[in-house]
N, C-alpha and C. Protein backbone atom coordinates (compact mmCIF):
# COMPACT_ATOMS: atom_id res chain seq x y z
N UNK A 1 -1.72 12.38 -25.57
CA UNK A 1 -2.18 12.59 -24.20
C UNK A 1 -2.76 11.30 -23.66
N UNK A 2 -2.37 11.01 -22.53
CA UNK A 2 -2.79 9.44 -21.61
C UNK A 2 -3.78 10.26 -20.91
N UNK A 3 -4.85 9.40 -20.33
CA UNK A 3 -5.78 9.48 -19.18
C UNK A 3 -5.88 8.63 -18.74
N UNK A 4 -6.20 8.53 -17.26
CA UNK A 4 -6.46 7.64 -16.51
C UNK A 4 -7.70 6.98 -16.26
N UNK A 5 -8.33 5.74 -16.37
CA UNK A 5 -9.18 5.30 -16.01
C UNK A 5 -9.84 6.09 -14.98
N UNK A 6 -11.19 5.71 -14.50
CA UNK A 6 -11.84 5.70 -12.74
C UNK A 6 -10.90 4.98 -12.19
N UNK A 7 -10.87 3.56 -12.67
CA UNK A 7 -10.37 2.53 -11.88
C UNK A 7 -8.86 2.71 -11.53
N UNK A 8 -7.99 3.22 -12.60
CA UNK A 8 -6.83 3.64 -12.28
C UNK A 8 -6.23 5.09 -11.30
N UNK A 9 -7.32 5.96 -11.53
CA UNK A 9 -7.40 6.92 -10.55
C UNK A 9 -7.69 6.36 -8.68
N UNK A 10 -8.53 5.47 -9.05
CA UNK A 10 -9.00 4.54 -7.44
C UNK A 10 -7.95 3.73 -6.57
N UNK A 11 -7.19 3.42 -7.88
CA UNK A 11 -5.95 2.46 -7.69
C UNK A 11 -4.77 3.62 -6.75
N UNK A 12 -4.48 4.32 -7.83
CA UNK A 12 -3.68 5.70 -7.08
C UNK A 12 -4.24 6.14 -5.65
N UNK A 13 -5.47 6.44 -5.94
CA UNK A 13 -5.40 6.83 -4.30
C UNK A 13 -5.67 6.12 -3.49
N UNK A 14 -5.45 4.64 -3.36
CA UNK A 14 -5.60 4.10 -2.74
C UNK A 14 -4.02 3.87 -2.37
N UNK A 15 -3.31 3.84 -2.86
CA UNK A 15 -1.62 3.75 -2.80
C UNK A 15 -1.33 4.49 -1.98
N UNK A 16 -1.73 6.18 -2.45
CA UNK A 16 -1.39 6.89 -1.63
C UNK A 16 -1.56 7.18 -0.54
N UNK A 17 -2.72 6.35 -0.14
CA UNK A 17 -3.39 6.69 1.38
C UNK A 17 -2.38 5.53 1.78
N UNK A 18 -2.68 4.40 1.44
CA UNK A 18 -2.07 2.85 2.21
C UNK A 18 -0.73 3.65 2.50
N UNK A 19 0.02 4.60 1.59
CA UNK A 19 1.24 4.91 1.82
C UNK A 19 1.30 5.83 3.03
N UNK A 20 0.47 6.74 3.02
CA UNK A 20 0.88 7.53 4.21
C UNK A 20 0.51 6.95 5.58
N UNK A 21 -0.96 6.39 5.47
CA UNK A 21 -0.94 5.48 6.44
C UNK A 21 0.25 4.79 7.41
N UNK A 22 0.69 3.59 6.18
CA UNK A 22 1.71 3.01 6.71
C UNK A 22 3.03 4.20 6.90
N UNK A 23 3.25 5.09 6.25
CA UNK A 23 4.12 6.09 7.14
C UNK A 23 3.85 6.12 8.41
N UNK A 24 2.83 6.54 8.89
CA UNK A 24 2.12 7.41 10.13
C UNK A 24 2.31 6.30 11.14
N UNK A 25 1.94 5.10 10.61
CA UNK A 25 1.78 3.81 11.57
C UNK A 25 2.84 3.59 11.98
N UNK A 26 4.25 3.45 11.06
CA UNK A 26 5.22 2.72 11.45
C UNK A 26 5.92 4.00 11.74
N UNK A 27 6.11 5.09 11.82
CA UNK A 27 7.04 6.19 12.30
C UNK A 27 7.94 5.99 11.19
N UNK A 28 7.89 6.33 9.90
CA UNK A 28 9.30 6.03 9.28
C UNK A 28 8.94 7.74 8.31
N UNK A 29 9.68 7.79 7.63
CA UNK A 29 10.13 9.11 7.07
C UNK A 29 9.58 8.57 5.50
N UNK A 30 9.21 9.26 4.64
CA UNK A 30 8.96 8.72 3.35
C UNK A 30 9.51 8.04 2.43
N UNK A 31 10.79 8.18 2.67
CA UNK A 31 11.93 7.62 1.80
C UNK A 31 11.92 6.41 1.94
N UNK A 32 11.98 6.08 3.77
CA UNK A 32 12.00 4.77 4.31
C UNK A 32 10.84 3.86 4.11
N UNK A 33 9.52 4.37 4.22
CA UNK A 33 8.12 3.38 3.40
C UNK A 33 8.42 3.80 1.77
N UNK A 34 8.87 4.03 1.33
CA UNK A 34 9.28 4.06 -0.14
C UNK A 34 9.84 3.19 -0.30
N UNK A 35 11.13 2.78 0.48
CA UNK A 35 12.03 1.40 -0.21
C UNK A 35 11.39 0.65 0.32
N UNK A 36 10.42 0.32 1.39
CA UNK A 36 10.11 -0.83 1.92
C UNK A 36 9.04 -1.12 0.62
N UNK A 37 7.79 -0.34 0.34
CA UNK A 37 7.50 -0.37 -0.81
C UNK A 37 7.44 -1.15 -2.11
N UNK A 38 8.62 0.04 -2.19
CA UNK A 38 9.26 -0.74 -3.81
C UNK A 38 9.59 -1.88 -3.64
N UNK A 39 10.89 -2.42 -2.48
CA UNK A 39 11.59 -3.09 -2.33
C UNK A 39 10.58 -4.89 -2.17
N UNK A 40 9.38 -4.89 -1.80
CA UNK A 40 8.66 -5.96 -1.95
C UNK A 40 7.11 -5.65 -2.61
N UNK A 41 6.99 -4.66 -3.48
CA UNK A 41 6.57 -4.51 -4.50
C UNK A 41 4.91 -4.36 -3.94
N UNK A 42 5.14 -3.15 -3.15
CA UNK A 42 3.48 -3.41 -2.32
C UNK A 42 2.58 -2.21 -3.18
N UNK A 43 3.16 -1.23 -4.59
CA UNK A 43 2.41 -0.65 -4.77
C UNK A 43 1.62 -1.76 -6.15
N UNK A 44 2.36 -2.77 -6.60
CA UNK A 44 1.45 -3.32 -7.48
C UNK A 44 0.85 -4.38 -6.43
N UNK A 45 1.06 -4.63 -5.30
CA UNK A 45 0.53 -5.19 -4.52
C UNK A 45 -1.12 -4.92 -4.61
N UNK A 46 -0.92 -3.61 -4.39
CA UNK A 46 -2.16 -3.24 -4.23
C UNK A 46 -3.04 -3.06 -5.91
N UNK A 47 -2.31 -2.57 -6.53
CA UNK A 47 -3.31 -2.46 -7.72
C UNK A 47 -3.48 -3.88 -8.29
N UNK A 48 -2.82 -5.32 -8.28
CA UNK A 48 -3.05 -6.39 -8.36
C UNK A 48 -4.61 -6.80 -7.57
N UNK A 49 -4.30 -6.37 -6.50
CA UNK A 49 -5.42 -6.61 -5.42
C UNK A 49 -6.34 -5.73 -4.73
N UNK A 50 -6.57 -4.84 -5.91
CA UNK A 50 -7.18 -3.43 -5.52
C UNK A 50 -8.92 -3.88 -5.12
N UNK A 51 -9.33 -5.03 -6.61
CA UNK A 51 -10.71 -4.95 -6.62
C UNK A 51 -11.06 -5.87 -4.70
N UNK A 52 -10.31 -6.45 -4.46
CA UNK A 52 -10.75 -6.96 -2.87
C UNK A 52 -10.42 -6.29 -2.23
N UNK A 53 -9.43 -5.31 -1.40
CA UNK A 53 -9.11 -4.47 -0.66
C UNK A 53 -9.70 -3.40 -0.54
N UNK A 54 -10.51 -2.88 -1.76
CA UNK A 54 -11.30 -1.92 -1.91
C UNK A 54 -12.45 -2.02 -0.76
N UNK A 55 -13.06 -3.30 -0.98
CA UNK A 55 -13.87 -3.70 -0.42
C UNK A 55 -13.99 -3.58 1.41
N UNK A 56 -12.73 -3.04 1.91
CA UNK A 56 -12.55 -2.65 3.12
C UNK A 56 -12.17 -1.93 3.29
N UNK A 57 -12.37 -1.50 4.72
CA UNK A 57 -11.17 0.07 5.21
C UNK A 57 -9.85 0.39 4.54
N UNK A 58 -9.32 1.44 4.75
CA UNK A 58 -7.90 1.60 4.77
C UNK A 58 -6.74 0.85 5.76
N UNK A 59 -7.29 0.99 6.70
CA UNK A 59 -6.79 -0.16 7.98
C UNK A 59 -6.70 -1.44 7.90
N UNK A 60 -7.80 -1.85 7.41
CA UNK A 60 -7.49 -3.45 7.47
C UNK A 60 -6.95 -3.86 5.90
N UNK A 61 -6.99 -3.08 4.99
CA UNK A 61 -5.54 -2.97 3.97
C UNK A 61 -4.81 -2.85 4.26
N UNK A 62 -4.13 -1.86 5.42
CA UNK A 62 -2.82 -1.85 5.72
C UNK A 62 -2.97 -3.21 6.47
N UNK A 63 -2.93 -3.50 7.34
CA UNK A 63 -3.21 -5.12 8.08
C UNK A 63 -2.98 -6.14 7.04
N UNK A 64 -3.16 -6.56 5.54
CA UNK A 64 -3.14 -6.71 4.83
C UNK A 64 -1.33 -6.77 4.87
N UNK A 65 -1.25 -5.93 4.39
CA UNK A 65 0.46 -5.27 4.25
C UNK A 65 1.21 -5.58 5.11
N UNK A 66 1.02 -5.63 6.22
CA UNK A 66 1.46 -6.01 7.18
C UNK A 66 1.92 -7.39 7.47
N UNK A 67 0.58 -7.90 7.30
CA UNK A 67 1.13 -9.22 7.62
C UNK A 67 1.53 -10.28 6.11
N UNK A 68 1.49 -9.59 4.63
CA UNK A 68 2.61 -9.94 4.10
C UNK A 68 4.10 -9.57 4.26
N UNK A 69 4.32 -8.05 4.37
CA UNK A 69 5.66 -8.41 5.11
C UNK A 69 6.10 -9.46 6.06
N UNK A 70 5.41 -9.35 7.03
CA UNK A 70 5.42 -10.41 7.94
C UNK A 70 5.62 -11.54 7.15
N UNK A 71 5.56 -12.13 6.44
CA UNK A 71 5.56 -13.47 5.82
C UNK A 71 6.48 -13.47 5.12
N UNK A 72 7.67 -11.75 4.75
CA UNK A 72 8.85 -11.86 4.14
C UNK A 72 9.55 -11.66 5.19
N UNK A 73 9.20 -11.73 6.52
CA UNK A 73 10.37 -11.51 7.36
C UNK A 73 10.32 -10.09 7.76
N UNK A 74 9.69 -9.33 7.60
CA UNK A 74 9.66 -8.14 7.60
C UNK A 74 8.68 -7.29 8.58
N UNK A 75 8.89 -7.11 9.72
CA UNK A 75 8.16 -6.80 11.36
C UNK A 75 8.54 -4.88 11.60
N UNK A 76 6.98 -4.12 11.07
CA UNK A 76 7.47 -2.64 11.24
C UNK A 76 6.53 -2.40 11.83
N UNK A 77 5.99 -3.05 13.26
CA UNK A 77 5.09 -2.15 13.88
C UNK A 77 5.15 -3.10 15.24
């Protein structure tokens, strides 16, 4: 049997919010913030960079996200 840390539990829901968030924000369907996601790797994004992001809203994490896409070329709002 695995368990999860605090910290790894914190990590998760922090994914999951940034995720629906950025659903809600950008109008896309789940599938579609899923590949965007995966596709530039924003859920270890975040657990890489959980302990500073923590440190702020959910919003200005997504802002965060944002404007690394932005820096791959990548404009969803």
């Amino acid at each position: 049997e695995t368990t999860m840390s605090q910290e790894q539990i914190n990590i998760s829901h922090m994914q999951c919010w940034l995720f629906r968030l950025a659903q809600s924000k950008w109008s896309q369907t789940p599938e579609e913030t899923t590949a965007l996601f995966k596709q530039y790797d924003i859920f270890d994004y975040i657990a890489d960079c959980y302990d500073v992001l923590h440190l702020s809203s959910y919003h200005h994490a997504l802002n965060d996200i944002e404007a690394l896409l932005a820096q791959k070329g990548v404009i969803v709002c």
